[in-house]
PDB file of N, CA and C in Angstrom:
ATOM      1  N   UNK A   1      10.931 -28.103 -58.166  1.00  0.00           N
ATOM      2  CA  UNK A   1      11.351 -26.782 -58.607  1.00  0.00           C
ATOM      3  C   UNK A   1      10.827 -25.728 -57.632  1.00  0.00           C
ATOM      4  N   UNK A   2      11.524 -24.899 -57.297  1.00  0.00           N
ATOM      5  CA  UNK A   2      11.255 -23.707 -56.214  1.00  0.00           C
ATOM      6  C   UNK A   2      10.517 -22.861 -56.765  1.00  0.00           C
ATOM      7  N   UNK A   3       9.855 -22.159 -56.030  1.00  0.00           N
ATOM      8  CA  UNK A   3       8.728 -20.942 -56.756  1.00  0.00           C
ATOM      9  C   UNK A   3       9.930 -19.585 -56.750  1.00  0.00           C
ATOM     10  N   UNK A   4       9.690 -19.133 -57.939  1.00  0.00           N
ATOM     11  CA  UNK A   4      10.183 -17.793 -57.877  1.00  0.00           C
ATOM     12  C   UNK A   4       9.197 -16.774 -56.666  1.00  0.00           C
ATOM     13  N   UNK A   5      10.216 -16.456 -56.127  1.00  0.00           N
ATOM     14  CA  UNK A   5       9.989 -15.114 -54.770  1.00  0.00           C
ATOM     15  C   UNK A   5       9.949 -13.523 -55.328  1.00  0.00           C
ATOM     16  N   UNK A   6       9.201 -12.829 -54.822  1.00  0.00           N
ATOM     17  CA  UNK A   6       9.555 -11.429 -55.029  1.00  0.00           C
ATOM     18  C   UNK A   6      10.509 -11.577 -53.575  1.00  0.00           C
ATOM     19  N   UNK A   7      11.516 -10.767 -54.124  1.00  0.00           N
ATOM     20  CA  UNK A   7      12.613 -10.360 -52.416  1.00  0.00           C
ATOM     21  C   UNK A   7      13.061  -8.778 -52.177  1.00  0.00           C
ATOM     22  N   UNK A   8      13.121  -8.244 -51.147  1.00  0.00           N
ATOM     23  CA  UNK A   8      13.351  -6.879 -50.883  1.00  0.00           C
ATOM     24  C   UNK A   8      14.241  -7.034 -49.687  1.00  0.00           C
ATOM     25  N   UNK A   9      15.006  -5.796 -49.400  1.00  0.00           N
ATOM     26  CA  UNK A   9      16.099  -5.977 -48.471  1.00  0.00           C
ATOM     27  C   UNK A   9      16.556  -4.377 -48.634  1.00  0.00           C
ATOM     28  N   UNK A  10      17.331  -4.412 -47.463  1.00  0.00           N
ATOM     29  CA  UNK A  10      17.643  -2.927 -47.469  1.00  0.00           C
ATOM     30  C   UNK A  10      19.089  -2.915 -47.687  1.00  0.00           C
ATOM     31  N   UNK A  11      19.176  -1.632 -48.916  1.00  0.00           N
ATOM     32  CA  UNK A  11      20.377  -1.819 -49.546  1.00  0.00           C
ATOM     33  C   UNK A  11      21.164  -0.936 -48.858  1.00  0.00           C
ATOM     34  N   UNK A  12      21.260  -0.367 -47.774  1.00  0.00           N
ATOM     35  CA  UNK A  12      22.688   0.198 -46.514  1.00  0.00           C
ATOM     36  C   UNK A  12      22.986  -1.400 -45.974  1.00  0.00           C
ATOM     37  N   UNK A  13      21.701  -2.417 -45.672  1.00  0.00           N
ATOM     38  CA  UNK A  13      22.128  -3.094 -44.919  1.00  0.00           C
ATOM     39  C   UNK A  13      22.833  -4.482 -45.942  1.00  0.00           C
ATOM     40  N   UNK A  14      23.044  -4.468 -46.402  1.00  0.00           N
ATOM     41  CA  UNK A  14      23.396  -5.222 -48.139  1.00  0.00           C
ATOM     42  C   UNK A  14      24.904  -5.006 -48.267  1.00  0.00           C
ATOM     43  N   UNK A  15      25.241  -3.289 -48.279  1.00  0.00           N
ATOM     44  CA  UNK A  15      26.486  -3.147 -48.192  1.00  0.00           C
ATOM     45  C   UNK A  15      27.179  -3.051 -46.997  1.00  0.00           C
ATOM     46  N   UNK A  16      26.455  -2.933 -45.669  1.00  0.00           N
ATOM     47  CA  UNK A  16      27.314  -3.618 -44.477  1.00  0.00           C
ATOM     48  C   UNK A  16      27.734  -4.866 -44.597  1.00  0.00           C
ATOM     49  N   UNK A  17      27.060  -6.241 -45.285  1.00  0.00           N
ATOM     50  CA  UNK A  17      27.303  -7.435 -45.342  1.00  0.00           C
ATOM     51  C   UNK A  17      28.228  -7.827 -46.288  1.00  0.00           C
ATOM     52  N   UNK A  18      28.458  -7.017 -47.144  1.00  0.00           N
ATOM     53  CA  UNK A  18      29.583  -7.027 -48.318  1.00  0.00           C
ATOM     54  C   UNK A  18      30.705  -6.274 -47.751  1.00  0.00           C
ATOM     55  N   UNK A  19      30.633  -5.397 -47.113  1.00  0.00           N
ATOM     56  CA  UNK A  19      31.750  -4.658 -46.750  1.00  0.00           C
ATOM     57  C   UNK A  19      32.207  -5.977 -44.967  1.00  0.00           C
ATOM     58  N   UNK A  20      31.552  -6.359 -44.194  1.00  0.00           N
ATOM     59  CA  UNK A  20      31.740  -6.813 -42.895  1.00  0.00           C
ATOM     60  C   UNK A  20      31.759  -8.685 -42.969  1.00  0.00           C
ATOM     61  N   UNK A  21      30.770  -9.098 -44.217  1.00  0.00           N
ATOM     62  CA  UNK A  21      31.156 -11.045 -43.901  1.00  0.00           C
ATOM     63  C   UNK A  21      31.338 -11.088 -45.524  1.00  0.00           C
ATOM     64  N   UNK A  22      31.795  -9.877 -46.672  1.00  0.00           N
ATOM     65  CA  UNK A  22      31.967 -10.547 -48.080  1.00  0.00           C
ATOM     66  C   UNK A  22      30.911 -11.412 -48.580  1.00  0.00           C
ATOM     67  N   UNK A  23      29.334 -10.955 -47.985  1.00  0.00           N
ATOM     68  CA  UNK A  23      28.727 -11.637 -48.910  1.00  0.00           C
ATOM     69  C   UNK A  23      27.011 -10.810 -49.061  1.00  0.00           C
ATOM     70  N   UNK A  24      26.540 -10.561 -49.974  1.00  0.00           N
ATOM     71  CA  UNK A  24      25.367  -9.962 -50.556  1.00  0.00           C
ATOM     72  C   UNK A  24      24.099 -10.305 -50.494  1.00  0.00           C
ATOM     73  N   UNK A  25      23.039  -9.960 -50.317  1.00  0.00           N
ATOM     74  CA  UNK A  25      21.545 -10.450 -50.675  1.00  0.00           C
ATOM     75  C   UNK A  25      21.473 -10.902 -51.803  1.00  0.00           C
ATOM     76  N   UNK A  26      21.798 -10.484 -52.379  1.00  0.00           N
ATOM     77  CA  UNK A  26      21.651 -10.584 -54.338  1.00  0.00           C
ATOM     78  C   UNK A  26      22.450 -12.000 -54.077  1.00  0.00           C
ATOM     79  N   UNK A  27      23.795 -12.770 -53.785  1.00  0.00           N
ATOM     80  CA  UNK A  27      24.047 -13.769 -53.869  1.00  0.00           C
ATOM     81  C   UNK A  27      23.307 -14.320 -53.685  1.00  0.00           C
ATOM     82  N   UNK A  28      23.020 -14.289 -51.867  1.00  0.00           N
ATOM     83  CA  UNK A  28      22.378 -15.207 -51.376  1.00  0.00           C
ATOM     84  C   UNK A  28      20.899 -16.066 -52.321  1.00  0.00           C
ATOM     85  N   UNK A  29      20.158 -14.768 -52.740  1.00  0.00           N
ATOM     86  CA  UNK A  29      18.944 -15.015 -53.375  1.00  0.00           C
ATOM     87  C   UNK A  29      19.263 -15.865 -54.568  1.00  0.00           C
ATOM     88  N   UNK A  30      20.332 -15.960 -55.481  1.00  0.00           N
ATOM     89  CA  UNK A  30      21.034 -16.371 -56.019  1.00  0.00           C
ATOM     90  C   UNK A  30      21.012 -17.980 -56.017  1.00  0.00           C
ATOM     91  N   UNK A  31      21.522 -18.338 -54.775  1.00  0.00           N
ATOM     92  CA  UNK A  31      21.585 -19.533 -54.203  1.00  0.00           C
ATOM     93  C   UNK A  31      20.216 -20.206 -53.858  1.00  0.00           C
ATOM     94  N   UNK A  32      19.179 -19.397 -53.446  1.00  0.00           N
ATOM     95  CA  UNK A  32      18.013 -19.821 -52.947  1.00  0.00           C
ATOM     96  C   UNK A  32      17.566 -20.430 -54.212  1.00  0.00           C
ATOM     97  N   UNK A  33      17.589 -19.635 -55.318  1.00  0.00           N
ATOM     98  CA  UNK A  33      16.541 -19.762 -56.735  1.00  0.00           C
ATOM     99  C   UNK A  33      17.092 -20.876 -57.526  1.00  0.00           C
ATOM    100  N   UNK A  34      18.591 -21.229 -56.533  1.00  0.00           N
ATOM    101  CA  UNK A  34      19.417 -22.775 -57.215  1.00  0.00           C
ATOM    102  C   UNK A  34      19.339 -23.914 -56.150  1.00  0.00           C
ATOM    103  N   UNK A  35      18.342 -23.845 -55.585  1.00  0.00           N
ATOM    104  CA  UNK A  35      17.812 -25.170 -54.800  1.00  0.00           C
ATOM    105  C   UNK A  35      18.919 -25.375 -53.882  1.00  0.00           C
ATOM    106  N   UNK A  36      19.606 -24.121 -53.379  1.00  0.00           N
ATOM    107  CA  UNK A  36      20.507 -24.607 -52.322  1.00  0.00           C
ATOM    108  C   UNK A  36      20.299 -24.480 -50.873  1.00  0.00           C
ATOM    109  N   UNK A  37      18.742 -24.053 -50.542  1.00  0.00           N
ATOM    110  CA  UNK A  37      18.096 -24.209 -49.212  1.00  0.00           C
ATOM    111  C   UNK A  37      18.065 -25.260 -48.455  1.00  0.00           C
ATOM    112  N   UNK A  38      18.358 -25.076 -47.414  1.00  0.00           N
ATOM    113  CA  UNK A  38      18.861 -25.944 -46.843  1.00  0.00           C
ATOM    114  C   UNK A  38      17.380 -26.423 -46.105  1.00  0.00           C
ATOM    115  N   UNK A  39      16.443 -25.761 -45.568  1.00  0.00           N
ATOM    116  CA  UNK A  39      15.676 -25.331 -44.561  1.00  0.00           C
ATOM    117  C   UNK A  39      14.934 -24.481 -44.576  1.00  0.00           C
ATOM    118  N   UNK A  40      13.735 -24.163 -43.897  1.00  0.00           N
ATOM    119  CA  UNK A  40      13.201 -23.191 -43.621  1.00  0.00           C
ATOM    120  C   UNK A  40      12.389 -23.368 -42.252  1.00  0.00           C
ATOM    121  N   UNK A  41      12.879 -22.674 -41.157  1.00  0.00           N
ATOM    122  CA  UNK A  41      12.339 -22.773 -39.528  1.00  0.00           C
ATOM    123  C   UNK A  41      12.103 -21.432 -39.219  1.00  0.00           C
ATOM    124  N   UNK A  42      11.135 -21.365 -38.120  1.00  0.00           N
ATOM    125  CA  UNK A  42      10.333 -20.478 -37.373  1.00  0.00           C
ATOM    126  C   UNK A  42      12.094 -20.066 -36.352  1.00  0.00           C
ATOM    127  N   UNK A  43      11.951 -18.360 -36.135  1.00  0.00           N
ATOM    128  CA  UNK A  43      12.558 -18.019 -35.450  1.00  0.00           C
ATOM    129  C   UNK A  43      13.010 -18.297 -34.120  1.00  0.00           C
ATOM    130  N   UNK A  44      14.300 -18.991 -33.638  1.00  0.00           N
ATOM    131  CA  UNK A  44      14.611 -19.574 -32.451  1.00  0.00           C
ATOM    132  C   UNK A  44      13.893 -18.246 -31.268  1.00  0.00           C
ATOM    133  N   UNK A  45      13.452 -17.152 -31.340  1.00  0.00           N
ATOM    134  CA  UNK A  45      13.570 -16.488 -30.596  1.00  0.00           C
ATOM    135  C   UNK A  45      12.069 -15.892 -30.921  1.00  0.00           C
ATOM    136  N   UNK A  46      10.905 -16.491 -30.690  1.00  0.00           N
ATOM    137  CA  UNK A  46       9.616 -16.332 -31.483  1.00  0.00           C
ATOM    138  C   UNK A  46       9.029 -15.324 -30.378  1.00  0.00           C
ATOM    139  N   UNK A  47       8.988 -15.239 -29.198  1.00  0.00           N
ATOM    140  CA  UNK A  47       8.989 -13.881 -28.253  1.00  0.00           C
ATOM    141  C   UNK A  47       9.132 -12.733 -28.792  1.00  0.00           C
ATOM    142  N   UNK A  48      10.478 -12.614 -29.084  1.00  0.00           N
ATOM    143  CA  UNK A  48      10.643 -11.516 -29.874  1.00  0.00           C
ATOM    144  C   UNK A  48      10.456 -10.771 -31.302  1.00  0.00           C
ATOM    145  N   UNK A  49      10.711 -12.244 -31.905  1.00  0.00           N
ATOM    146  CA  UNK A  49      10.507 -12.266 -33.496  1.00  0.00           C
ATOM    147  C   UNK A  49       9.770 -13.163 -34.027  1.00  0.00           C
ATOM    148  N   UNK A  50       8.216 -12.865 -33.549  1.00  0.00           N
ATOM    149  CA  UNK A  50       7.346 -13.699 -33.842  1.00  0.00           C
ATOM    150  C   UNK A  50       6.759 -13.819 -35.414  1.00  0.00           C
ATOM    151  N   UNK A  51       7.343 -13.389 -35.755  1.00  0.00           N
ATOM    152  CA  UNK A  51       7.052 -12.859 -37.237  1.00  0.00           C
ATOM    153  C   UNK A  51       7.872 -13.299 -38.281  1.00  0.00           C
ATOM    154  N   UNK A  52       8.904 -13.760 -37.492  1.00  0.00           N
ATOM    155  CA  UNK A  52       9.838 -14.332 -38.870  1.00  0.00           C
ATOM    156  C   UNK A  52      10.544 -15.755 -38.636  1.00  0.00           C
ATOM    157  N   UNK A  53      10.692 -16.057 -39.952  1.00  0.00           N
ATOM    158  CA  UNK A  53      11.178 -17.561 -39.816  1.00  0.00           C
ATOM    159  C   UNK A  53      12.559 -17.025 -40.600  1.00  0.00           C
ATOM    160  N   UNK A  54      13.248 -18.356 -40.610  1.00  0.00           N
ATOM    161  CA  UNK A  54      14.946 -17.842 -41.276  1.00  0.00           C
ATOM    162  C   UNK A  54      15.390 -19.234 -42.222  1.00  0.00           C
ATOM    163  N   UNK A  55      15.649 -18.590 -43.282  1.00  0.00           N
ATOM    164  CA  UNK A  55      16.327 -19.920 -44.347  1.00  0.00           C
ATOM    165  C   UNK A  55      17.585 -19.965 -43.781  1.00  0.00           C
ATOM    166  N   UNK A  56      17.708 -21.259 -44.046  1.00  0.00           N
ATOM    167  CA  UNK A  56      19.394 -22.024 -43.533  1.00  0.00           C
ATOM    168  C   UNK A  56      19.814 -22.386 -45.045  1.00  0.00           C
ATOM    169  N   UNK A  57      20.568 -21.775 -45.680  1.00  0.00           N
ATOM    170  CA  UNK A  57      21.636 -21.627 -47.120  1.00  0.00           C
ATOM    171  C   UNK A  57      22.404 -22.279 -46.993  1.00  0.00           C
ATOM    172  N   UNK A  58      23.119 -23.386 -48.069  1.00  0.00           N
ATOM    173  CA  UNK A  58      24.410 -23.461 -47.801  1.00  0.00           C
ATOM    174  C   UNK A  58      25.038 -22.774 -49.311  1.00  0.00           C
ATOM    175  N   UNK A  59      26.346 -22.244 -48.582  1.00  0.00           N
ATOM    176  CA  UNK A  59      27.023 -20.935 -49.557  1.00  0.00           C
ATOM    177  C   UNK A  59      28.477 -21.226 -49.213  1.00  0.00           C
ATOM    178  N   UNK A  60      29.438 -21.471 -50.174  1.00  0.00           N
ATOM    179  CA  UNK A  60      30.763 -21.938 -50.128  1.00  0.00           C
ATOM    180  C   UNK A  60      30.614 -22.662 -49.111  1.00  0.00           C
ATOM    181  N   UNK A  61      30.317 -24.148 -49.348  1.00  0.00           N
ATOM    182  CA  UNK A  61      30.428 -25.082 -48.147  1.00  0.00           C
ATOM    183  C   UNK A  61      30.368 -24.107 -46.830  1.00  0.00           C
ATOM    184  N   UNK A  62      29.643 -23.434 -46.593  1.00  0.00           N
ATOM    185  CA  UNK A  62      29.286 -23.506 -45.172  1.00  0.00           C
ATOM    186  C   UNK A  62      27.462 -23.120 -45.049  1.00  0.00           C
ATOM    187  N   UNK A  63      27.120 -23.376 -43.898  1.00  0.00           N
ATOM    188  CA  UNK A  63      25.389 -22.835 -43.435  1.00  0.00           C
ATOM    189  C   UNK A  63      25.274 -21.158 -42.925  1.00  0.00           C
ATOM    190  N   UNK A  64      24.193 -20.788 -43.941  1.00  0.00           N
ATOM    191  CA  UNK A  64      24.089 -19.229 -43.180  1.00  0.00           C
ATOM    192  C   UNK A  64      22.571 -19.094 -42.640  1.00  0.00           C
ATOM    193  N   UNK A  65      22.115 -18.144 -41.962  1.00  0.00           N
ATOM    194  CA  UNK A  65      21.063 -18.542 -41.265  1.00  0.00           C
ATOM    195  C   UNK A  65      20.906 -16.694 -41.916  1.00  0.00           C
ATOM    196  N   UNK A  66      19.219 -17.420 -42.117  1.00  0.00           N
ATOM    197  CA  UNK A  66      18.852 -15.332 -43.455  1.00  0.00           C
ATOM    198  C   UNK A  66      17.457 -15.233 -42.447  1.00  0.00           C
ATOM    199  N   UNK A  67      17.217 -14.315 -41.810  1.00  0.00           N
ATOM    200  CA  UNK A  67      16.186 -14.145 -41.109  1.00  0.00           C
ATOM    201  C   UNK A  67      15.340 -13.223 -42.321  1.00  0.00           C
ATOM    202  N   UNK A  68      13.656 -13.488 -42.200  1.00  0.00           N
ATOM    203  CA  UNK A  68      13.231 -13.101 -42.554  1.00  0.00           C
ATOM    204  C   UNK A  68      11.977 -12.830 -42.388  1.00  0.00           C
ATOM    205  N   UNK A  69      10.813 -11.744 -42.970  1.00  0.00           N
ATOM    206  CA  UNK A  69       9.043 -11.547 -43.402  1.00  0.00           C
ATOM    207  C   UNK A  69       8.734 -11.786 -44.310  1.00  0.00           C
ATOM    208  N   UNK A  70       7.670 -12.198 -44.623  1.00  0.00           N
ATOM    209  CA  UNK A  70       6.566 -11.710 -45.646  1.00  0.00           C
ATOM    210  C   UNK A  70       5.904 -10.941 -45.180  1.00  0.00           C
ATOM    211  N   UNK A  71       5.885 -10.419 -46.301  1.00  0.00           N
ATOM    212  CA  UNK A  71       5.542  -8.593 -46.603  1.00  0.00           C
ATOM    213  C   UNK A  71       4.155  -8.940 -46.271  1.00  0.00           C
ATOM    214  N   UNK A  72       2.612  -8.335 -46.668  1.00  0.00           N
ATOM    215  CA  UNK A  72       1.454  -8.179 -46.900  1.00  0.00           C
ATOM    216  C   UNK A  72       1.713  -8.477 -48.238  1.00  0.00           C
ATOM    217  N   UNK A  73       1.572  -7.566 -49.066  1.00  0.00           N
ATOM    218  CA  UNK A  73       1.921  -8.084 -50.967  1.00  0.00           C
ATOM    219  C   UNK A  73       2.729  -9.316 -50.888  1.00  0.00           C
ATOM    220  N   UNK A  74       3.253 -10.039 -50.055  1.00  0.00           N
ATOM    221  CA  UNK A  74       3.799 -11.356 -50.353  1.00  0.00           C
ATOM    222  C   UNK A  74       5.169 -11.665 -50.722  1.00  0.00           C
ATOM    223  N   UNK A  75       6.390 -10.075 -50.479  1.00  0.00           N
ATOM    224  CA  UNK A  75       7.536  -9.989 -50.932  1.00  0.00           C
ATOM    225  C   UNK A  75       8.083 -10.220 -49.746  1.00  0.00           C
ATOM    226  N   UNK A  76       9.478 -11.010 -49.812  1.00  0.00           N
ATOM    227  CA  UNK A  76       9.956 -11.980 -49.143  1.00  0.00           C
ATOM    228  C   UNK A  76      10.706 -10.999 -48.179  1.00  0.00           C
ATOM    229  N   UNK A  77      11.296 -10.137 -47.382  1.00  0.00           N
ATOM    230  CA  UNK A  77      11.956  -9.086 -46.886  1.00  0.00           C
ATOM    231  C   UNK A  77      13.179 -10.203 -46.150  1.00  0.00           C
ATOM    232  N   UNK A  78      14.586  -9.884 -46.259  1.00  0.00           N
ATOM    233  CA  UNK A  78      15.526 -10.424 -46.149  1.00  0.00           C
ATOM    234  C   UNK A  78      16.458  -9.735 -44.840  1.00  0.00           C
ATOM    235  N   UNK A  79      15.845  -9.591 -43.821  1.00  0.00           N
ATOM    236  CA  UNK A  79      17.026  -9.294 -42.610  1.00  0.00           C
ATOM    237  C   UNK A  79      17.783  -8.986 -42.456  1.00  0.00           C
ATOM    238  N   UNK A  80      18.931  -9.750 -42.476  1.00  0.00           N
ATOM    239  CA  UNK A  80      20.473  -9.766 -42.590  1.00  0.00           C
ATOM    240  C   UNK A  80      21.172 -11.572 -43.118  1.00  0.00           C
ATOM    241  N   UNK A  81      21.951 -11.660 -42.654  1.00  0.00           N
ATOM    242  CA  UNK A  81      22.798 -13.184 -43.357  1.00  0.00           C
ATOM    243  C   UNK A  81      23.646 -13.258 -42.138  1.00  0.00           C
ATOM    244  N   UNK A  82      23.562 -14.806 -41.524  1.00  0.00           N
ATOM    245  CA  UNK A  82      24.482 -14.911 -40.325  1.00  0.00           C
ATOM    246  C   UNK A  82      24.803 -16.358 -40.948  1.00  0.00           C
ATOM    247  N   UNK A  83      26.472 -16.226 -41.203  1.00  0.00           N
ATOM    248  CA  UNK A  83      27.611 -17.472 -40.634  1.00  0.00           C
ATOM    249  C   UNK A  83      26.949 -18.153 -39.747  1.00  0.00           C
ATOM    250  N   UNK A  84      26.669 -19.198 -39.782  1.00  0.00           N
ATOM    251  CA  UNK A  84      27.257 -20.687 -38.559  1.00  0.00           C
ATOM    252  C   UNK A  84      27.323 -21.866 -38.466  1.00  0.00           C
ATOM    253  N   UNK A  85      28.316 -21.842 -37.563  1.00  0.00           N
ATOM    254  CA  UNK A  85      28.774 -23.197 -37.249  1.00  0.00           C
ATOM    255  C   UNK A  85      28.041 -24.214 -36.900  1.00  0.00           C
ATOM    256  N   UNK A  86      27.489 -23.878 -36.024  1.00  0.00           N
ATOM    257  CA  UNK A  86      26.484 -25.089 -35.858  1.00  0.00           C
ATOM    258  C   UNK A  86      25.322 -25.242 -36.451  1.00  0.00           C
ATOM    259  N   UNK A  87      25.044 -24.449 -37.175  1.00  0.00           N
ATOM    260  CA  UNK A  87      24.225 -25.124 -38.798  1.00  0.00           C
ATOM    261  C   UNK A  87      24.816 -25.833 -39.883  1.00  0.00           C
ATOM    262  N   UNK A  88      26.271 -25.398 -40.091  1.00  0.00           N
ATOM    263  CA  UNK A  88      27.307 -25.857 -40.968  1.00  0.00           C
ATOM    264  C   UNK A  88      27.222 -27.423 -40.154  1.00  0.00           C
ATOM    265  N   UNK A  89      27.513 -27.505 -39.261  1.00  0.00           N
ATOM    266  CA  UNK A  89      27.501 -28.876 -38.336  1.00  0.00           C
ATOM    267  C   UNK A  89      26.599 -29.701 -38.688  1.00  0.00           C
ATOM    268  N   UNK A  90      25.287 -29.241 -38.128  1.00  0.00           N
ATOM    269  CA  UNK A  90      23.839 -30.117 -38.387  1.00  0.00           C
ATOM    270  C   UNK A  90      23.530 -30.378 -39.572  1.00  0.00           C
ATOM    271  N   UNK A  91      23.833 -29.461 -40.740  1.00  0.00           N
ATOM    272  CA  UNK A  91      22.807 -29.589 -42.221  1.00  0.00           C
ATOM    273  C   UNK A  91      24.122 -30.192 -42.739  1.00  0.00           C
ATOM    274  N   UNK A  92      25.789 -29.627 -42.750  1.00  0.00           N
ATOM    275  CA  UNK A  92      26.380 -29.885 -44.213  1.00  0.00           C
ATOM    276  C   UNK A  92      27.230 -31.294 -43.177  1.00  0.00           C
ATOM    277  N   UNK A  93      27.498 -31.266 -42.049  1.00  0.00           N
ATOM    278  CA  UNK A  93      27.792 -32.795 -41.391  1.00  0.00           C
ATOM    279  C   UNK A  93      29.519 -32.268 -41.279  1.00  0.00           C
ATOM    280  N   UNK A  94      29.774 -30.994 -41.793  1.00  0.00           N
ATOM    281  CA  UNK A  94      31.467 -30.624 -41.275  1.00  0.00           C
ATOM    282  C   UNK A  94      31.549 -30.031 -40.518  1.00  0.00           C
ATOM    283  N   UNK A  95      33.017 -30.970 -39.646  1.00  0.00           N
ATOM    284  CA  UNK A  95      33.560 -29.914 -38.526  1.00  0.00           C
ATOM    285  C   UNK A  95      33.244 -30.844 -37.285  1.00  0.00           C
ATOM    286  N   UNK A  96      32.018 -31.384 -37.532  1.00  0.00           N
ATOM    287  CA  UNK A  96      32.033 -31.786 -35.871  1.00  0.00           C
ATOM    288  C   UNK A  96      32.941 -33.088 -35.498  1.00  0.00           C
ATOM    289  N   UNK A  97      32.949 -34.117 -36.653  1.00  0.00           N
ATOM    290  CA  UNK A  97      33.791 -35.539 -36.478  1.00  0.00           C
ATOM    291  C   UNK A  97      35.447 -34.818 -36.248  1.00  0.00           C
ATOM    292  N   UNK A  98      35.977 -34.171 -36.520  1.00  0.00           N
ATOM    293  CA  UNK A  98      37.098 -32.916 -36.658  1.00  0.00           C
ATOM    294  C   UNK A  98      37.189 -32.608 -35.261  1.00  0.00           C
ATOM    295  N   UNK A  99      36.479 -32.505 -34.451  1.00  0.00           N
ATOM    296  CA  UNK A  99      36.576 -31.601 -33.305  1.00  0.00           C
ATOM    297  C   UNK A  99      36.610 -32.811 -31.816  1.00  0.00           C
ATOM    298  N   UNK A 100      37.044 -32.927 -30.944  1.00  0.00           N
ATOM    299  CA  UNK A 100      37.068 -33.090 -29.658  1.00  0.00           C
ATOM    300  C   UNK A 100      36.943 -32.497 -28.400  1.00  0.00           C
TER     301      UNK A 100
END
């Protein structure tokens, strides 16, 4: 069973993601608290974003990659939500036998 999270996120950047990929923090978190994590890895880009690691979701059959902090108080701060393919590939196993 997953631990309940405190989560925070910024709500301009909440409704760019609803208005630009149709999908919400509030889902996403949604999905997390229903054991649909896929993952949890240290930022491909730790130079820059040494500070955050990113859950890999899966959400309507596909992988989204949620960059994120912990706060100081321990609240989970939620980035943004990125589509991809080649997480959809590696974690859910579609698309690549499909492709040549």
């Amino acid at each position: 069973m997953t631990k309940k999270c405190n989560y925070s996120f910024s709500a301009e950047k909440n409704y760019k993601l609803i208005s630009k990929r149709k999908v919400s923090f509030e889902e996403i978190i949604s999905v997390i608290e229903s054991n649909c994590l896929l993952d949890i890895i240290e930022h491909p880009n730790p130079n820059k974003y040494s500070k955050q690691k990113m859950y890999i979701i899966k959400f309507n059959e596909y992988a989204y990659l949620m960059p994120f902090i912990i706060e100081v108080d321990g609240t989970v701060f939620l980035k943004t939500i990125i589509p991809r393919r080649k997480a959809t590939q590696k974690y859910l196993k579609i698309g690549k036998s499909n492709e040549k």
